[in-house]
C-alpha atoms as a PDB file:
ATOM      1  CA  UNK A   1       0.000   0.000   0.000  1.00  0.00           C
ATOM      2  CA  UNK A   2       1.618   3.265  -1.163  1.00  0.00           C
ATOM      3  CA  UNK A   3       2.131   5.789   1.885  1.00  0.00           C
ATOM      4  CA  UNK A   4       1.012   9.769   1.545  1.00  0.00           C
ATOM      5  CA  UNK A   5       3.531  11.752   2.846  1.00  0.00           C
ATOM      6  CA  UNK A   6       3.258  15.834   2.979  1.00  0.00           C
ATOM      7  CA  UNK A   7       6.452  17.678   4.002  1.00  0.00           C
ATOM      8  CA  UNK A   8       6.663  20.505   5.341  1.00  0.00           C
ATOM      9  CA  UNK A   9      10.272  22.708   5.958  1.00  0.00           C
ATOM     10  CA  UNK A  10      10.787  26.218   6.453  1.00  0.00           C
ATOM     11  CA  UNK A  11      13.376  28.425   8.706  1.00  0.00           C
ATOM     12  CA  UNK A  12      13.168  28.535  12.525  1.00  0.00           C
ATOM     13  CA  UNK A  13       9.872  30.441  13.858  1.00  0.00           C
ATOM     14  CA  UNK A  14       8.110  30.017  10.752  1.00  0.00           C
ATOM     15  CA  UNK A  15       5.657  27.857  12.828  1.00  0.00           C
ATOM     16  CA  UNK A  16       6.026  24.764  10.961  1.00  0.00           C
ATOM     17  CA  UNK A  17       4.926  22.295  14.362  1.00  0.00           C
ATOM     18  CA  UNK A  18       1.922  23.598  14.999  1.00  0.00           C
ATOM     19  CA  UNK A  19       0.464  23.945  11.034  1.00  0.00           C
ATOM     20  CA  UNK A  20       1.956  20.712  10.176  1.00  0.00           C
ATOM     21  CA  UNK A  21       0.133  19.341  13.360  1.00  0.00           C
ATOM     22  CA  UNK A  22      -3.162  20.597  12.521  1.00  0.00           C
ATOM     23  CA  UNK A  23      -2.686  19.637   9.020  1.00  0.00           C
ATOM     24  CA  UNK A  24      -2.443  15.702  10.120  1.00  0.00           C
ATOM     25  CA  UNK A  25      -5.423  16.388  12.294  1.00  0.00           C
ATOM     26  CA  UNK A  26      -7.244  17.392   9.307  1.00  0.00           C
ATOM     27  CA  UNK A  27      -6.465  14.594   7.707  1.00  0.00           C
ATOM     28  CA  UNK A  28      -6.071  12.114  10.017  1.00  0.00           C
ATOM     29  CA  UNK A  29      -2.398  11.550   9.063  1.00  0.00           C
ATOM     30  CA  UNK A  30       0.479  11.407  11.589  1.00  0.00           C
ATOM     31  CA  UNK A  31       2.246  14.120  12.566  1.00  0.00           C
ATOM     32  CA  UNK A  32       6.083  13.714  13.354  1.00  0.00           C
ATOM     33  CA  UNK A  33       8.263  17.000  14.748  1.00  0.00           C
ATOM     34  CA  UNK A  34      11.636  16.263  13.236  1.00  0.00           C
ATOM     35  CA  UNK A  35      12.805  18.870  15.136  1.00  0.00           C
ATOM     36  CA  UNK A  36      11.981  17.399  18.530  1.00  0.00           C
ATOM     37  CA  UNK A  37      14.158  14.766  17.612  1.00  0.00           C
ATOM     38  CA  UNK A  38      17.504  16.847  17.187  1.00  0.00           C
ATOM     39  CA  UNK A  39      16.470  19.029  19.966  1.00  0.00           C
ATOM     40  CA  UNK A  40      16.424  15.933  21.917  1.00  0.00           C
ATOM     41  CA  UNK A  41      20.084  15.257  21.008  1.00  0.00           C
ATOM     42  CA  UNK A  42      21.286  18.859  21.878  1.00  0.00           C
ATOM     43  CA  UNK A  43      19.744  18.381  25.139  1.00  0.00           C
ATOM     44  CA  UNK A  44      21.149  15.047  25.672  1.00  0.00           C
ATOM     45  CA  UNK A  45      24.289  16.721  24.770  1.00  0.00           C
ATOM     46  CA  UNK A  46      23.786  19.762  27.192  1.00  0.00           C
ATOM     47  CA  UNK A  47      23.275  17.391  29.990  1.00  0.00           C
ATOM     48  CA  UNK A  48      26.498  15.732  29.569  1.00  0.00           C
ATOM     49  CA  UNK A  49      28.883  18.802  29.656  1.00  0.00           C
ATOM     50  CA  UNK A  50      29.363  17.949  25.822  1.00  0.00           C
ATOM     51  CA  UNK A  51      30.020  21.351  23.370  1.00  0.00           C
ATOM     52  CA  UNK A  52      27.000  20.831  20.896  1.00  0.00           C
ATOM     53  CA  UNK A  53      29.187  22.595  17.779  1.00  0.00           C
ATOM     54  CA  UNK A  54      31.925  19.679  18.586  1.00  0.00           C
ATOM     55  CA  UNK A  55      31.903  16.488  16.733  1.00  0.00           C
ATOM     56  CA  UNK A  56      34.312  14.745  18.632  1.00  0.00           C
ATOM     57  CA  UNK A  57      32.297  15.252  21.872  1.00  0.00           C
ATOM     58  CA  UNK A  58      28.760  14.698  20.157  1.00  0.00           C
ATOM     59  CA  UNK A  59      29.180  11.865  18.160  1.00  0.00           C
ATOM     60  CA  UNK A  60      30.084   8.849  21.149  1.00  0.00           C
ATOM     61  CA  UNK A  61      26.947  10.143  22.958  1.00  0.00           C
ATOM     62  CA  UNK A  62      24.406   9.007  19.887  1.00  0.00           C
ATOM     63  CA  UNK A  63      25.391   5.322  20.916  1.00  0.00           C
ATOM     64  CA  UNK A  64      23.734   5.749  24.461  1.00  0.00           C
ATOM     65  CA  UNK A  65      20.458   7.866  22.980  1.00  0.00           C
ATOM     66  CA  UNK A  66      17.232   6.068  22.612  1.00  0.00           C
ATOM     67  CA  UNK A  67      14.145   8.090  21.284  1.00  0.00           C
ATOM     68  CA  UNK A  68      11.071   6.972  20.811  1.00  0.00           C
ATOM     69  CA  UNK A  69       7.914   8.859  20.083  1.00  0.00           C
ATOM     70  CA  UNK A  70       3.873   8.864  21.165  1.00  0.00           C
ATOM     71  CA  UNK A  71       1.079  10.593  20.821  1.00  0.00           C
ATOM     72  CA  UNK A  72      -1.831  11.925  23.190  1.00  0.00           C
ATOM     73  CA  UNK A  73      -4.174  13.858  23.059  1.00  0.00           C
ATOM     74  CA  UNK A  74      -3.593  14.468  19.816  1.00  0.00           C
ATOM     75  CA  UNK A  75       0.261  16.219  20.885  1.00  0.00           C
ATOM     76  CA  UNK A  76       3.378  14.508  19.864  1.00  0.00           C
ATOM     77  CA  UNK A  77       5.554  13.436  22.986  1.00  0.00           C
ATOM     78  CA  UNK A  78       9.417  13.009  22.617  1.00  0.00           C
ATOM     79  CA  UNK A  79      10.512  10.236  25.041  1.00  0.00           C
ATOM     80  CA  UNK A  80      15.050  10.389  24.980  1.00  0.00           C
ATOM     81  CA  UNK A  81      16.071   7.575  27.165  1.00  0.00           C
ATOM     82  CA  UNK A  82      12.752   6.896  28.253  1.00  0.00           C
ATOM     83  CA  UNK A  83      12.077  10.471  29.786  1.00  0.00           C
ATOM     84  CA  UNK A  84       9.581  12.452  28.633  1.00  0.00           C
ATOM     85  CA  UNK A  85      11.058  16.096  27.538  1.00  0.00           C
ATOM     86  CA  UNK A  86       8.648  17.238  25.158  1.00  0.00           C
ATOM     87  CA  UNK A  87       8.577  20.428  27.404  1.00  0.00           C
ATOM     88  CA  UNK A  88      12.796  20.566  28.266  1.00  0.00           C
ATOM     89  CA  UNK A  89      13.839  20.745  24.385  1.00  0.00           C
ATOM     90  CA  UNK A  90      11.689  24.370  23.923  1.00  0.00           C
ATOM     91  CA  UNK A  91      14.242  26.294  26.098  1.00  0.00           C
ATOM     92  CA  UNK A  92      15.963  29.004  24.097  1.00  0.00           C
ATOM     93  CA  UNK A  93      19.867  26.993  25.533  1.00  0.00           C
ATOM     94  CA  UNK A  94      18.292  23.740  23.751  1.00  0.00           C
ATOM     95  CA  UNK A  95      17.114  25.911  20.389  1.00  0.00           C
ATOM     96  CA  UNK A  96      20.659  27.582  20.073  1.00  0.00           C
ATOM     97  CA  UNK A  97      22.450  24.192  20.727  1.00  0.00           C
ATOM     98  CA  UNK A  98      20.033  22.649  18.225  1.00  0.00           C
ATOM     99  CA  UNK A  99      21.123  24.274  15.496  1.00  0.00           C
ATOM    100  CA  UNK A 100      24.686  23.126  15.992  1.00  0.00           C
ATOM    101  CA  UNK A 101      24.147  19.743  16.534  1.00  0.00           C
ATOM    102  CA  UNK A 102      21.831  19.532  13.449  1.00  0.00           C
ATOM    103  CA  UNK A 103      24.769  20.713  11.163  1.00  0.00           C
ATOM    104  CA  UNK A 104      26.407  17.549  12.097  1.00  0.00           C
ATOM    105  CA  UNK A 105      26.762  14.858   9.536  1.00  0.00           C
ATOM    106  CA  UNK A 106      26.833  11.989  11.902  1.00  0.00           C
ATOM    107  CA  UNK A 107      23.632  13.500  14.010  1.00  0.00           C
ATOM    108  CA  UNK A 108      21.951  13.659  10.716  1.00  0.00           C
ATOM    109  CA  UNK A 109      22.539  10.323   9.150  1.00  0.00           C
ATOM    110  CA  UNK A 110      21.898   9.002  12.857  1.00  0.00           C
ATOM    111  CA  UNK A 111      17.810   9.930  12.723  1.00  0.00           C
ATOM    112  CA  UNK A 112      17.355   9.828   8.708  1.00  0.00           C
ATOM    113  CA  UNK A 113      16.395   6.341   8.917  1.00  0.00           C
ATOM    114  CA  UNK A 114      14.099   6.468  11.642  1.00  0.00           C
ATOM    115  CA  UNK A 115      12.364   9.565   9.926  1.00  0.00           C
ATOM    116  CA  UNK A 116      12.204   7.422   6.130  1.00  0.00           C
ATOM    117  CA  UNK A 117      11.277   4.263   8.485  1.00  0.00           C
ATOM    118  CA  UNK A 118       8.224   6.336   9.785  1.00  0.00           C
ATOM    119  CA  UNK A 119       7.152   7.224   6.788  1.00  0.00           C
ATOM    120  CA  UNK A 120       6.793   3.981   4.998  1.00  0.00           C
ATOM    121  CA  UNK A 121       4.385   2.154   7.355  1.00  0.00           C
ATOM    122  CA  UNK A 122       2.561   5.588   8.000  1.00  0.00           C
ATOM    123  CA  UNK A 123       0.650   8.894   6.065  1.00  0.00           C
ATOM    124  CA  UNK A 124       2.588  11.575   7.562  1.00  0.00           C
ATOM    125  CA  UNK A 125       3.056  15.197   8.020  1.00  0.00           C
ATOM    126  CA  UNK A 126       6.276  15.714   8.735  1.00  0.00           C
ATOM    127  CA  UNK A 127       8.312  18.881   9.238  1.00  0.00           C
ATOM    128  CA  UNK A 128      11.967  19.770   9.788  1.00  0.00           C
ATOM    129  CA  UNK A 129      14.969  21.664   7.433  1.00  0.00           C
ATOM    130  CA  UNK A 130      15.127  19.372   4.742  1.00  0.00           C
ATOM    131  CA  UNK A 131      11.965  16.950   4.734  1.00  0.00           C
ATOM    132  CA  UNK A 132      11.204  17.641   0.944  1.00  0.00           C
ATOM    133  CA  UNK A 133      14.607  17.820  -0.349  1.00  0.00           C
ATOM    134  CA  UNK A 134      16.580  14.614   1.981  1.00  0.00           C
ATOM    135  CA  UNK A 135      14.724  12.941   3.885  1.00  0.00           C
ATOM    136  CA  UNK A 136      11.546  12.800   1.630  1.00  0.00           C
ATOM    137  CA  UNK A 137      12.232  13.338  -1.721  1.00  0.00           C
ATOM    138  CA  UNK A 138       9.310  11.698  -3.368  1.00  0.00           C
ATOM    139  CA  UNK A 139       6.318  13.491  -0.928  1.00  0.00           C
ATOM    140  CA  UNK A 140       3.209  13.702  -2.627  1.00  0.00           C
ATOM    141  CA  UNK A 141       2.806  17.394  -1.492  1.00  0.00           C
ATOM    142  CA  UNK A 142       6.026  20.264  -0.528  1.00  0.00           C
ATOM    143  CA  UNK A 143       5.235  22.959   1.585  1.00  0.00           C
ATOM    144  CA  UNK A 144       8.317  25.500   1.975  1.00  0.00           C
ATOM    145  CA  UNK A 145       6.549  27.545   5.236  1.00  0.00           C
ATOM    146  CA  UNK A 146       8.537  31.103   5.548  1.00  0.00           C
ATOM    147  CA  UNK A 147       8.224  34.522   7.559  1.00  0.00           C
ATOM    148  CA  UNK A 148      10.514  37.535   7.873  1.00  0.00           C
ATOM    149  CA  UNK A 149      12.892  37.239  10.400  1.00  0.00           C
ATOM    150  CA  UNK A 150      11.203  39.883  12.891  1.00  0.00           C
ATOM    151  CA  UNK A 151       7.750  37.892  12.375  1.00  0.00           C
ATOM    152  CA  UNK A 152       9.387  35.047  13.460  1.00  0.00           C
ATOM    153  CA  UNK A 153      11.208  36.381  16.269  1.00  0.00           C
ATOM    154  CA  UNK A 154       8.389  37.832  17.311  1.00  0.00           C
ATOM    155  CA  UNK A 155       6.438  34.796  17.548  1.00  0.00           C
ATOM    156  CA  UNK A 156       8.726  32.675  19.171  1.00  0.00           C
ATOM    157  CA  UNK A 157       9.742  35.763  21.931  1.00  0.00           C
ATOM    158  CA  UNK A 158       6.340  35.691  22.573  1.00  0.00           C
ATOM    159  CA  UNK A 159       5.944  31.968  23.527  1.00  0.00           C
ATOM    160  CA  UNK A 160       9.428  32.131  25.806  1.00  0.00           C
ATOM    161  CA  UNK A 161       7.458  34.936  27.815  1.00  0.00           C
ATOM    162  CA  UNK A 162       4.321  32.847  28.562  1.00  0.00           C
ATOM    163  CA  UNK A 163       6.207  30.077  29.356  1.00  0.00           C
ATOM    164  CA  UNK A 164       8.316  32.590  31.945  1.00  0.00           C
ATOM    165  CA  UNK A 165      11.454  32.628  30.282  1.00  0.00           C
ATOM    166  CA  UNK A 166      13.286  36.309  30.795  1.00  0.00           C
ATOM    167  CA  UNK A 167      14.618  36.807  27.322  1.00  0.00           C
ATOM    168  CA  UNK A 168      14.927  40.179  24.979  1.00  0.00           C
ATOM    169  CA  UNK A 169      13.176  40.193  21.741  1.00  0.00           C
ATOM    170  CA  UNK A 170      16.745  41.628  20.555  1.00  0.00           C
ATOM    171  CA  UNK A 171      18.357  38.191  22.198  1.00  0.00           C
ATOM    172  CA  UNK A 172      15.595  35.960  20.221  1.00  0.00           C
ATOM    173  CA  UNK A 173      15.946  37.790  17.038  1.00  0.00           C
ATOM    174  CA  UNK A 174      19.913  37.697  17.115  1.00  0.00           C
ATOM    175  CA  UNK A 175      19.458  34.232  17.765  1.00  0.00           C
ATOM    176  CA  UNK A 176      17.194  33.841  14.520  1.00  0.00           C
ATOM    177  CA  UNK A 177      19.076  35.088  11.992  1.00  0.00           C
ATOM    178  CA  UNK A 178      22.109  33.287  13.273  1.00  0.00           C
ATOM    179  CA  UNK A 179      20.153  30.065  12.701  1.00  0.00           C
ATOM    180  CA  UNK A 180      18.863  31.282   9.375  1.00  0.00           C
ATOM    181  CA  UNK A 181      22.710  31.804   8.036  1.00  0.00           C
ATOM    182  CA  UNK A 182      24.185  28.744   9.815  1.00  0.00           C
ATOM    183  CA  UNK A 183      20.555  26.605   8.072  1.00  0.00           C
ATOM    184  CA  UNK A 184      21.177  27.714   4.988  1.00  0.00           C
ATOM    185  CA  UNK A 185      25.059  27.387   4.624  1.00  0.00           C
ATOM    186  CA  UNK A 186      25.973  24.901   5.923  1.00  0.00           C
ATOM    187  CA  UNK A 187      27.721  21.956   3.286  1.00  0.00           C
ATOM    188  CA  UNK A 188      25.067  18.985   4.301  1.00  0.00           C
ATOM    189  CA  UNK A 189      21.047  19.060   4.150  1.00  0.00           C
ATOM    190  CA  UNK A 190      20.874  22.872   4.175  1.00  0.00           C
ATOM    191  CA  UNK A 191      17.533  24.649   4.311  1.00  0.00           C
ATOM    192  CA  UNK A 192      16.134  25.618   0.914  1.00  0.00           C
ATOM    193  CA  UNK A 193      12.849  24.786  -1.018  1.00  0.00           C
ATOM    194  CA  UNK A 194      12.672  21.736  -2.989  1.00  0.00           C
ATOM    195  CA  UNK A 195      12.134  23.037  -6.505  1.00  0.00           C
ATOM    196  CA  UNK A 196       8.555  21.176  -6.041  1.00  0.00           C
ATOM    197  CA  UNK A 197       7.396  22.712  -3.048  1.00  0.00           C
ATOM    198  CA  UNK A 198       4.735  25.723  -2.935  1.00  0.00           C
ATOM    199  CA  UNK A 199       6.383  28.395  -1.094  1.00  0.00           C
ATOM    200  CA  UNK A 200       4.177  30.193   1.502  1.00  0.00           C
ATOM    201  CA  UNK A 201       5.188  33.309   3.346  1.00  0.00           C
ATOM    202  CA  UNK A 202       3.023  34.102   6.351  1.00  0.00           C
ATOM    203  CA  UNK A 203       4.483  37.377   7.593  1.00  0.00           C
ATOM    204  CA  UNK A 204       1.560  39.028   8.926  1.00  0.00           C
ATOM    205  CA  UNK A 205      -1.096  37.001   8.748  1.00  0.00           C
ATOM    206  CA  UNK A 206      -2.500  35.165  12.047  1.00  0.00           C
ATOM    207  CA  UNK A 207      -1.630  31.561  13.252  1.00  0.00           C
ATOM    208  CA  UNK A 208      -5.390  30.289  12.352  1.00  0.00           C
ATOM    209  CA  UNK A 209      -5.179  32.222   9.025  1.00  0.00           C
ATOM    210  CA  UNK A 210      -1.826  30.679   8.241  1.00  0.00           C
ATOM    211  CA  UNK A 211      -3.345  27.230   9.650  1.00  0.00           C
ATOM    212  CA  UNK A 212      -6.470  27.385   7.339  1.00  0.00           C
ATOM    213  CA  UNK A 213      -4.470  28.613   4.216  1.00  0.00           C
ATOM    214  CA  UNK A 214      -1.413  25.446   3.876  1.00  0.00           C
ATOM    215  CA  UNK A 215      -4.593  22.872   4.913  1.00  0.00           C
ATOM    216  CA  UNK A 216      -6.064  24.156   1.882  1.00  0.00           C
ATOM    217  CA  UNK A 217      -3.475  23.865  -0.021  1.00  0.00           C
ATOM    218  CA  UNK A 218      -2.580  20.303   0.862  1.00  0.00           C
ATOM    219  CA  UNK A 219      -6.068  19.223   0.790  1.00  0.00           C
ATOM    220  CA  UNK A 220      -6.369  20.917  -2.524  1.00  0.00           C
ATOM    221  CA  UNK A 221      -2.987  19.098  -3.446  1.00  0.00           C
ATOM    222  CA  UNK A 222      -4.108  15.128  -2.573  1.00  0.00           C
ATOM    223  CA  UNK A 223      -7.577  15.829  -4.056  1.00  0.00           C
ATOM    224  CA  UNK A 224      -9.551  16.280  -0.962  1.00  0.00           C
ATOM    225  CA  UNK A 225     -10.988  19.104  -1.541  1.00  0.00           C
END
């Protein structure tokens, strides 16, 4: 039985989770946060003293790292090691040391499998970097999600202060475009559009808006609609 899959990448901020989650609600597909998996890794990393930029010091830990996913409620939970830290990867420490880890070749080829493995018993949403250009190629439907970089900031300064977190918009935004440049450089699985994918840019418009337009356009896309 061929599988549906619908990617969808984008930068950091652009909201990518929480459309591509109410996108498999929609269609009853399942959602997988590629990100949660490498912020798992930079977390894992974090907790053992380990420099995430450092290849030498991340690479031995991926033998000891054991992720497994769930879902309830209809939320994705991110299990490393058997511990549930679907809430202790969103810290601003984890999303900088993301980033780094993520650029590593070894990190990368370590979850690629699992991701391609997910997708072949499974209809999936999935969203990450490089879902529609590496990890699946062959998606039935591309979304490349996008914002400016002060939209995006915005959005995600605005979730560190209801979660408590005393941070500067100027701090988050720094932190954004260094991702962007650092995403998009970088030699392996950089973030770009797949020449396939419908790019969307969502500066602007509200999360529901943004929600209802890229369900459209997927549903539209499979022949749902």
């Amino acid at each position: 039985m061929n599988r549906i899959a619908v990617a969808i990448d984008g930068p950091s901020g652009a909201g990518k989770s929480t459309i591509a989650r109410r996108v498999a609600q929609s269609l009853g597909y399942i959602y997988v946060d590629t990100g949660a998996l490498y912020r798992s890794i930079a977390l894992y990393a974090l907790r053992n003293e380990k420099a995430p930029d450092n290849p030498d010091e991340v690479v031995p830990l991926l033998k000891n790292i054991r992720l497994t996913m769930d879902y309830k409620g209809g939320k994705q939970h991110v299990y490393l090691n058997g511990e549930d830290v679907s809430g202790a990867i969103r810290s601003e420490t984890v999303s900088i040391a993301t980033s780094q880890v993520s650029a590593i070749p070894q990190v990368r080829a370590f979850l690629l499998d699992w991701q391609k493995e997910i997708a072949e018993h499974n209809n999936v949403v999935m969203d990450g970097r490089d879902i529609g250009t590496v990890v699946l190629p062959n998606a039935q439907v591309k979304i490349f999600l996008t914002a400016s970089a002060e939209e995006r900031a915005r959005r995600r300064w605005q979730q560190y202060v209801k979660k408590g977190e005393d941070i500067s918009f100027e701090e988050v935004l720094r932190d954004v475009v260094r991702r962007d440049e650092k995403d998009t450089n970088r030699e392996i699985s950089k973030l770009e559009a797949a020449p396939d994918a419908i790019i969307v840019d969502t500066t602007g418009n509200e999360l529901e808006r943004s929600i209802s337009i890229i369900t459209h356009l997927v549903r539209e896309k499979l022949g749902y609609e």
